[in-house]
PDB file of N, CA and C in Angstrom:
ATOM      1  N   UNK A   1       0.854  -1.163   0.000  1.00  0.00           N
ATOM      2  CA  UNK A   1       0.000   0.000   0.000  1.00  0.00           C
ATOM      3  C   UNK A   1       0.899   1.225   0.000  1.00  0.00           C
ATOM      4  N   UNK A   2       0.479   2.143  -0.682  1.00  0.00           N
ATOM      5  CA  UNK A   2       1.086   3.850  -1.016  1.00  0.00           C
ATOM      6  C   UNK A   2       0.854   4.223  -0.453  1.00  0.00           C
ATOM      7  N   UNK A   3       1.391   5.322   0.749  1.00  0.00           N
ATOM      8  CA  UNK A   3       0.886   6.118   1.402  1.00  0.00           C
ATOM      9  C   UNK A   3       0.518   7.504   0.450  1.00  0.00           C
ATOM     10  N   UNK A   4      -0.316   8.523   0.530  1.00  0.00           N
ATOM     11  CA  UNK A   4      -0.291   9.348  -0.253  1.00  0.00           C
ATOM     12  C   UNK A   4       0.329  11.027   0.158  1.00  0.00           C
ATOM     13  N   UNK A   5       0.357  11.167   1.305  1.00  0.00           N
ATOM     14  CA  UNK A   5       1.428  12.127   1.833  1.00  0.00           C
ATOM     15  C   UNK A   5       3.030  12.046   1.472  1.00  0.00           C
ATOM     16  N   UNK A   6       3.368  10.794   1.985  1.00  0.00           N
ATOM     17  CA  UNK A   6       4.363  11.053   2.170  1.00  0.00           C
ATOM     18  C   UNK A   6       5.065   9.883   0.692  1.00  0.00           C
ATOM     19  N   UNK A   7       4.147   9.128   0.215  1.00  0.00           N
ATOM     20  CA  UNK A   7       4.937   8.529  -1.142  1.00  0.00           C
ATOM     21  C   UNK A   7       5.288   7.362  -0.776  1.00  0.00           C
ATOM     22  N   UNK A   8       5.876   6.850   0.157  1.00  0.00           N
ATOM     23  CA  UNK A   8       6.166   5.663   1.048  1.00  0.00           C
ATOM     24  C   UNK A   8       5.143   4.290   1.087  1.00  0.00           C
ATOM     25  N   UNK A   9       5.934   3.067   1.084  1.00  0.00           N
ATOM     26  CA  UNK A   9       5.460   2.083   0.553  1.00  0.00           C
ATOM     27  C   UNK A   9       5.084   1.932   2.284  1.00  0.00           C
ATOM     28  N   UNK A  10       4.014   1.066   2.787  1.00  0.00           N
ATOM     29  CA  UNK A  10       3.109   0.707   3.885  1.00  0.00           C
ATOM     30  C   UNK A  10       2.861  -0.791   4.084  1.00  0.00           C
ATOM     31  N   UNK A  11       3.541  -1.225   4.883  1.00  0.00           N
ATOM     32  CA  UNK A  11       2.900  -2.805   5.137  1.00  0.00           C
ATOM     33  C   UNK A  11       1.575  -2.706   5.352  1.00  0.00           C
ATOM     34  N   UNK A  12       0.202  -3.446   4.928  1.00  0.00           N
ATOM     35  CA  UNK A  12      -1.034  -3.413   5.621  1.00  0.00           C
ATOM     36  C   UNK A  12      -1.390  -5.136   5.689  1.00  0.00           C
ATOM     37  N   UNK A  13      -2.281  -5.470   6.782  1.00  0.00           N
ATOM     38  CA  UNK A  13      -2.554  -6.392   6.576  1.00  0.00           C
ATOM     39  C   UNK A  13      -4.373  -6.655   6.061  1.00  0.00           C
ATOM     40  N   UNK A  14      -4.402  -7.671   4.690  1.00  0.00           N
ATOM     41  CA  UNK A  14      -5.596  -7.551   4.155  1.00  0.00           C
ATOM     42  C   UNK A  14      -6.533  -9.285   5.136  1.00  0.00           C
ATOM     43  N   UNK A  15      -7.422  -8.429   5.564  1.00  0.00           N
ATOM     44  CA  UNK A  15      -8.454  -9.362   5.853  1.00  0.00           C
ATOM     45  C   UNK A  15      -9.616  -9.531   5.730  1.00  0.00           C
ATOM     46  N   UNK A  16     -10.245 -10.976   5.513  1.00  0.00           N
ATOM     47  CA  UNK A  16     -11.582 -11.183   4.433  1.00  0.00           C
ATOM     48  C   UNK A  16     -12.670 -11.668   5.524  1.00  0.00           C
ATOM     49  N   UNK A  17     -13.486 -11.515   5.688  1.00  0.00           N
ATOM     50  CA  UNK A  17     -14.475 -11.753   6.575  1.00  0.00           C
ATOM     51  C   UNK A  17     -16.306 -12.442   5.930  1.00  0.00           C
ATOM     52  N   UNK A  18     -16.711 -13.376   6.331  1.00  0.00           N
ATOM     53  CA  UNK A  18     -17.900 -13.556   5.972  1.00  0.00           C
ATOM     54  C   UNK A  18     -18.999 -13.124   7.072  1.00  0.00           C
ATOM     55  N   UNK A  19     -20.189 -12.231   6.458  1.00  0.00           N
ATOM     56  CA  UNK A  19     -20.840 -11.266   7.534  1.00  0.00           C
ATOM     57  C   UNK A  19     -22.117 -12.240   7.131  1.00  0.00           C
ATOM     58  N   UNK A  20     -22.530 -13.026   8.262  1.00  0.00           N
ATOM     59  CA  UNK A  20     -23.730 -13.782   8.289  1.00  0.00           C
ATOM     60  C   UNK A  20     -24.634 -13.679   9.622  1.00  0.00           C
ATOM     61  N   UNK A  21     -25.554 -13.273   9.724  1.00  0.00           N
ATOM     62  CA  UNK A  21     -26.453 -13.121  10.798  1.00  0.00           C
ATOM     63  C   UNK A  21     -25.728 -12.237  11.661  1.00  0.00           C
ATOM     64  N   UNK A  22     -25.850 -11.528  11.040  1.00  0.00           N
ATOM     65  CA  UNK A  22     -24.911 -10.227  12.158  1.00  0.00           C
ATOM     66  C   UNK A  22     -23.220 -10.393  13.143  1.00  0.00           C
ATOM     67  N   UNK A  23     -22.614 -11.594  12.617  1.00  0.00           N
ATOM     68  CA  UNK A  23     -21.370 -12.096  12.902  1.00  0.00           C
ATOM     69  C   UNK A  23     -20.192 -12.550  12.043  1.00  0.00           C
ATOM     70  N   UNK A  24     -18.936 -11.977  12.076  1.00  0.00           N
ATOM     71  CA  UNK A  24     -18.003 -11.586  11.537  1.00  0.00           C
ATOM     72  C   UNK A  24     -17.399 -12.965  12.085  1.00  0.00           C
ATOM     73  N   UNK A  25     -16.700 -13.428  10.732  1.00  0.00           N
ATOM     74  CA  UNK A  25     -16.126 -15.058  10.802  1.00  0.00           C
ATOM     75  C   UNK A  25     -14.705 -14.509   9.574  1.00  0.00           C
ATOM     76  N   UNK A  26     -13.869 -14.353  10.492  1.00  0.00           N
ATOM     77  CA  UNK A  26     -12.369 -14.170   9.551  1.00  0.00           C
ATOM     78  C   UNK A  26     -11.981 -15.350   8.761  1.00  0.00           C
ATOM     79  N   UNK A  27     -11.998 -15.199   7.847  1.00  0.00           N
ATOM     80  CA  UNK A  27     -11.837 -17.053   6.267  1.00  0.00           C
ATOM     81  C   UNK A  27      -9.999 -16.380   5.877  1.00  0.00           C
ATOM     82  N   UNK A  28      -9.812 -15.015   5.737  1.00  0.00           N
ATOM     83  CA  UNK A  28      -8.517 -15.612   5.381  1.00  0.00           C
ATOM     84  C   UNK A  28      -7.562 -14.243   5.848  1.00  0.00           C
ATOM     85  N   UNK A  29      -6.605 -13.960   5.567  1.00  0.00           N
ATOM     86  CA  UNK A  29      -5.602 -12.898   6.428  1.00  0.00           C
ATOM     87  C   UNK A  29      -4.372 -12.968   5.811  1.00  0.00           C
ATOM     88  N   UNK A  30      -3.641 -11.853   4.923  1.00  0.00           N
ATOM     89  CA  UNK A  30      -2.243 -11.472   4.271  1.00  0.00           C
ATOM     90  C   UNK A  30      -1.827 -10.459   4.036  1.00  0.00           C
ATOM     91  N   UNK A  31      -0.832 -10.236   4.099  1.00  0.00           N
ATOM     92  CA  UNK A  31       0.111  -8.675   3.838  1.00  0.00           C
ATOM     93  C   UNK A  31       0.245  -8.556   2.496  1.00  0.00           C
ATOM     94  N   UNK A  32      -0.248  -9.321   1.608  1.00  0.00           N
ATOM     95  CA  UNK A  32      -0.336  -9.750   0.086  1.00  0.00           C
ATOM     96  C   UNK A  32      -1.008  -9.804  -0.260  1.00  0.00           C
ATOM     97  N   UNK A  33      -1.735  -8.156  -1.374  1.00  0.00           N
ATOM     98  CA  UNK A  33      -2.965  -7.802  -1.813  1.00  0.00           C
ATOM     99  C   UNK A  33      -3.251  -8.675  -3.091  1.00  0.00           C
ATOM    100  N   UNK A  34      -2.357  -9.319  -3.729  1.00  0.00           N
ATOM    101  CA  UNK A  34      -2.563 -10.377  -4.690  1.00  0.00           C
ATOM    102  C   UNK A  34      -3.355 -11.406  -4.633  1.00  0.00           C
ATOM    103  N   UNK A  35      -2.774 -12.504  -3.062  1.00  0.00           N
ATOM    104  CA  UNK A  35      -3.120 -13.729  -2.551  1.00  0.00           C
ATOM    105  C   UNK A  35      -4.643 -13.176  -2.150  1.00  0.00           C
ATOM    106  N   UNK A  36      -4.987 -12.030  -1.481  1.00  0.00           N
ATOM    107  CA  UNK A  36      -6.153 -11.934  -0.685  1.00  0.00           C
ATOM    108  C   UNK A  36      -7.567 -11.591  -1.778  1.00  0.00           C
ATOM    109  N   UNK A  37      -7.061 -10.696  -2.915  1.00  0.00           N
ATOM    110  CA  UNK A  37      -7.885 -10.833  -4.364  1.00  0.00           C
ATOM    111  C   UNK A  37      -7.708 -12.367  -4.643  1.00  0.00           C
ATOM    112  N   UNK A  38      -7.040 -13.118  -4.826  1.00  0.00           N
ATOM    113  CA  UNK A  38      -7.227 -14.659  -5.294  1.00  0.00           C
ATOM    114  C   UNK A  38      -7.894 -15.198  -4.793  1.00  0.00           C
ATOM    115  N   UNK A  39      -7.950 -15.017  -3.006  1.00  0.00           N
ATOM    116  CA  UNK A  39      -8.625 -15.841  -2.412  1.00  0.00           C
ATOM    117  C   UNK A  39     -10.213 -15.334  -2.515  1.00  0.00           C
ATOM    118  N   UNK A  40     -10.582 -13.751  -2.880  1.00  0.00           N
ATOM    119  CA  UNK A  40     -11.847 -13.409  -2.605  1.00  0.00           C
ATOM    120  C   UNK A  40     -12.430 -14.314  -3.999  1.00  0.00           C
ATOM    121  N   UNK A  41     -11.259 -14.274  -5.212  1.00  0.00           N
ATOM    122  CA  UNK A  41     -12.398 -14.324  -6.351  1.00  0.00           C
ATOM    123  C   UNK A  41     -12.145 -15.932  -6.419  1.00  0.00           C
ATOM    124  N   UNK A  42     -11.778 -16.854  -5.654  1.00  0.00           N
ATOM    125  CA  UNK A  42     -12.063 -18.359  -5.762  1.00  0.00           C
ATOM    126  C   UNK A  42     -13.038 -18.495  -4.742  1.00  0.00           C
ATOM    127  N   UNK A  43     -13.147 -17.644  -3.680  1.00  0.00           N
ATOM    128  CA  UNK A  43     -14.140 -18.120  -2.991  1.00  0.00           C
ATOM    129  C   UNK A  43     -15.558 -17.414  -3.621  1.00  0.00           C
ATOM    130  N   UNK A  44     -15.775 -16.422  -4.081  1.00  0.00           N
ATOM    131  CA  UNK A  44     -16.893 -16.146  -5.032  1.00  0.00           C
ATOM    132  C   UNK A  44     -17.469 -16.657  -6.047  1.00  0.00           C
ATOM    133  N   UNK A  45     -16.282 -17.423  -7.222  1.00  0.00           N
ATOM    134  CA  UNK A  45     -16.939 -18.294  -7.845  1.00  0.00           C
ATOM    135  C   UNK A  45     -17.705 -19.743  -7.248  1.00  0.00           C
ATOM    136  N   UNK A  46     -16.856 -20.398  -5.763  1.00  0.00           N
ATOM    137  CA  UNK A  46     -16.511 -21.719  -5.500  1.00  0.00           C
ATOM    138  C   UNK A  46     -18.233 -21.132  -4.784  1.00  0.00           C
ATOM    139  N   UNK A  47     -18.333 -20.355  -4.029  1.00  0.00           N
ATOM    140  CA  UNK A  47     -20.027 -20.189  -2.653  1.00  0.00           C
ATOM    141  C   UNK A  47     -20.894 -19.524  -3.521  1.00  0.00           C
ATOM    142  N   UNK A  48     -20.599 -18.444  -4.474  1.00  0.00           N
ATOM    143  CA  UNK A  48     -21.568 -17.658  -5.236  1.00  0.00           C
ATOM    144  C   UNK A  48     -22.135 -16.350  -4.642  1.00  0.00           C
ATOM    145  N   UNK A  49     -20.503 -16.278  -3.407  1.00  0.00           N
ATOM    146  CA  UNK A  49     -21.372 -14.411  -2.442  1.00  0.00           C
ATOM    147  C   UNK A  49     -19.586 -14.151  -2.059  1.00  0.00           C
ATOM    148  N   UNK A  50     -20.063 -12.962  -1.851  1.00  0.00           N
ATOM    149  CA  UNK A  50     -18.431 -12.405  -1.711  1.00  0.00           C
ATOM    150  C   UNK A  50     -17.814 -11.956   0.076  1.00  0.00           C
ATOM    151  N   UNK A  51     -17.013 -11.733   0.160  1.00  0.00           N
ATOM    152  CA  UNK A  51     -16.426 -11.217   1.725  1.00  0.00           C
ATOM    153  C   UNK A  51     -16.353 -10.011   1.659  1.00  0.00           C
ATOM    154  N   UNK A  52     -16.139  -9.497   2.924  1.00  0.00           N
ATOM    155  CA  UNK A  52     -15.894  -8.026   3.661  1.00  0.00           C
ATOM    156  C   UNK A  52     -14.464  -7.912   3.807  1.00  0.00           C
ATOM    157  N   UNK A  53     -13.411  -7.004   2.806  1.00  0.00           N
ATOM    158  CA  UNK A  53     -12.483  -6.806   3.138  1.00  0.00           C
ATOM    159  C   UNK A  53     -11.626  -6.048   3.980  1.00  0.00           C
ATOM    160  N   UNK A  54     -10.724  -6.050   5.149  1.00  0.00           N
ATOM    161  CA  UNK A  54     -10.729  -4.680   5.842  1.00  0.00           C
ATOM    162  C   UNK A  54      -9.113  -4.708   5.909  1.00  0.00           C
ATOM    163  N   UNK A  55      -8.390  -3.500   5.678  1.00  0.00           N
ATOM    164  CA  UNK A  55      -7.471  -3.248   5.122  1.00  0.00           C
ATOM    165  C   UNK A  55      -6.589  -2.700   6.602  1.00  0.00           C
ATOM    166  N   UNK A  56      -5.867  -3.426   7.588  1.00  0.00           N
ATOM    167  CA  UNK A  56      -5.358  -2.528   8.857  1.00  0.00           C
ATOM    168  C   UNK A  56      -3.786  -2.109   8.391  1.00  0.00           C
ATOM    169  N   UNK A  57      -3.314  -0.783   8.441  1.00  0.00           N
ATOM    170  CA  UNK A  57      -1.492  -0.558   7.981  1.00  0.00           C
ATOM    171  C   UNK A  57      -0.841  -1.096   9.347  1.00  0.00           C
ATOM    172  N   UNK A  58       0.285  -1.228   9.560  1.00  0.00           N
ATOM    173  CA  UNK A  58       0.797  -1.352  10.148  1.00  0.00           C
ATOM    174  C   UNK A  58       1.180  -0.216  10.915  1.00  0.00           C
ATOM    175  N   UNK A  59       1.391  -0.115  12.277  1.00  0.00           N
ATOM    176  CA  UNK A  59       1.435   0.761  13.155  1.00  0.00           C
ATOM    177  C   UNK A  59       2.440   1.134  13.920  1.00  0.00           C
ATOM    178  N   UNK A  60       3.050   2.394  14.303  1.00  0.00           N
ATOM    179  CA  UNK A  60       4.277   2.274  15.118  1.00  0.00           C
ATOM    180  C   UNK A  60       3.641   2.703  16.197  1.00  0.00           C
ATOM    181  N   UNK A  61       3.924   2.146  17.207  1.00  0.00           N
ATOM    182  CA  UNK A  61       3.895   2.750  18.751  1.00  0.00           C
ATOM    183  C   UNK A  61       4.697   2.823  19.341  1.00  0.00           C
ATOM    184  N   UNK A  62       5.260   3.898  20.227  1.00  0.00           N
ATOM    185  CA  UNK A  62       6.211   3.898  21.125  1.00  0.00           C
ATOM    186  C   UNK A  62       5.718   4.028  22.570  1.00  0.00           C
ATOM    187  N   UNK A  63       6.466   3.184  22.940  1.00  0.00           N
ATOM    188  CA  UNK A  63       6.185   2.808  24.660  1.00  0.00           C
ATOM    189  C   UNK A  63       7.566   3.447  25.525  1.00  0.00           C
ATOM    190  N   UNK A  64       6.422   4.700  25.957  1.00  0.00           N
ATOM    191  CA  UNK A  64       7.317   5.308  26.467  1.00  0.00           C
ATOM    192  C   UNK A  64       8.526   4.951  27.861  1.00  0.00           C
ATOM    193  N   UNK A  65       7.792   3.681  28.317  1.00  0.00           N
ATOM    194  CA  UNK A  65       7.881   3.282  29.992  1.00  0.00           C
ATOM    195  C   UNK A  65       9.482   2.771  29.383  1.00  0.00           C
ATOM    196  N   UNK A  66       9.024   1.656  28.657  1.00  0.00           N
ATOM    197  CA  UNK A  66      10.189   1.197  28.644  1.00  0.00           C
ATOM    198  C   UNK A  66      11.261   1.528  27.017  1.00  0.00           C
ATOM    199  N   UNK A  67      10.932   2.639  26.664  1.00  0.00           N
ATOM    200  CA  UNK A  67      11.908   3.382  25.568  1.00  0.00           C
ATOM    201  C   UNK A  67      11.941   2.616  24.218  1.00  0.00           C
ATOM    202  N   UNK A  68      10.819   1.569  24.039  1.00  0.00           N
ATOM    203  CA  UNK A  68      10.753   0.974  22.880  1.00  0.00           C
ATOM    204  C   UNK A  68       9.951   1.055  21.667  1.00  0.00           C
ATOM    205  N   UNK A  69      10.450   0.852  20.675  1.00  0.00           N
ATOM    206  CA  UNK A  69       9.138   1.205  19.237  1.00  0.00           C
ATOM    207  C   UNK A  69       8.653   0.251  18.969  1.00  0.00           C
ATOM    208  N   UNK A  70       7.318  -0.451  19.015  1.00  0.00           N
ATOM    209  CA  UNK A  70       6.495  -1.610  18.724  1.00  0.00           C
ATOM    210  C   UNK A  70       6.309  -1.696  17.693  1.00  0.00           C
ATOM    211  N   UNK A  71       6.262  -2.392  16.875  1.00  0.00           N
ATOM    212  CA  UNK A  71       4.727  -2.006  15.580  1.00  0.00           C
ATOM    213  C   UNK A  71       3.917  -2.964  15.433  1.00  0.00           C
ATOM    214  N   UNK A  72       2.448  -3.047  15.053  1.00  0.00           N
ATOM    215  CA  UNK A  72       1.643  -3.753  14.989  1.00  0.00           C
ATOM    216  C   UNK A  72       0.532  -3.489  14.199  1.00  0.00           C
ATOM    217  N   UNK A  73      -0.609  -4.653  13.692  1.00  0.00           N
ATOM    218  CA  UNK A  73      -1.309  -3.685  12.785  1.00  0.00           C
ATOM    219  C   UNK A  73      -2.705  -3.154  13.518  1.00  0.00           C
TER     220      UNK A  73
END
């Protein structure tokens, strides 16, 4: 992923979700927007309904207590 400020390439992680009776069931999860389009459009042809994709970047946090930079998504 592009950031658009600053031009800079962004780890994100892509995740696919099936939304059935009001409950969120995670089917698949990658940092690889390729694999996670492959997986939506085999599982669309294979069930005949599509997923909820949600896109988290990766995050820096710094913890101040103990002087360290985390990251997470």
């Amino acid at each position: 992923m592009l950031d658009i400020d600053t031009g800079e390439q962004i780890v994100a992680l892509y995740k696919l979700f099936q939304i059935k009776g009001g409950k969120k069931e995670e089917k698949f999860q990658s940092t690889d927007i390729n694999e996670a389009l492959d997986f939506q459009k085999m599982y669309a042809s294979k069930y005949r309904e599509g997923l909820y994709m949600e896109i988290s970047p990766k995050k820096k946090i710094y913890n101040w207590k103990e002087k360290k930079v985390e990251e997470e998504f």
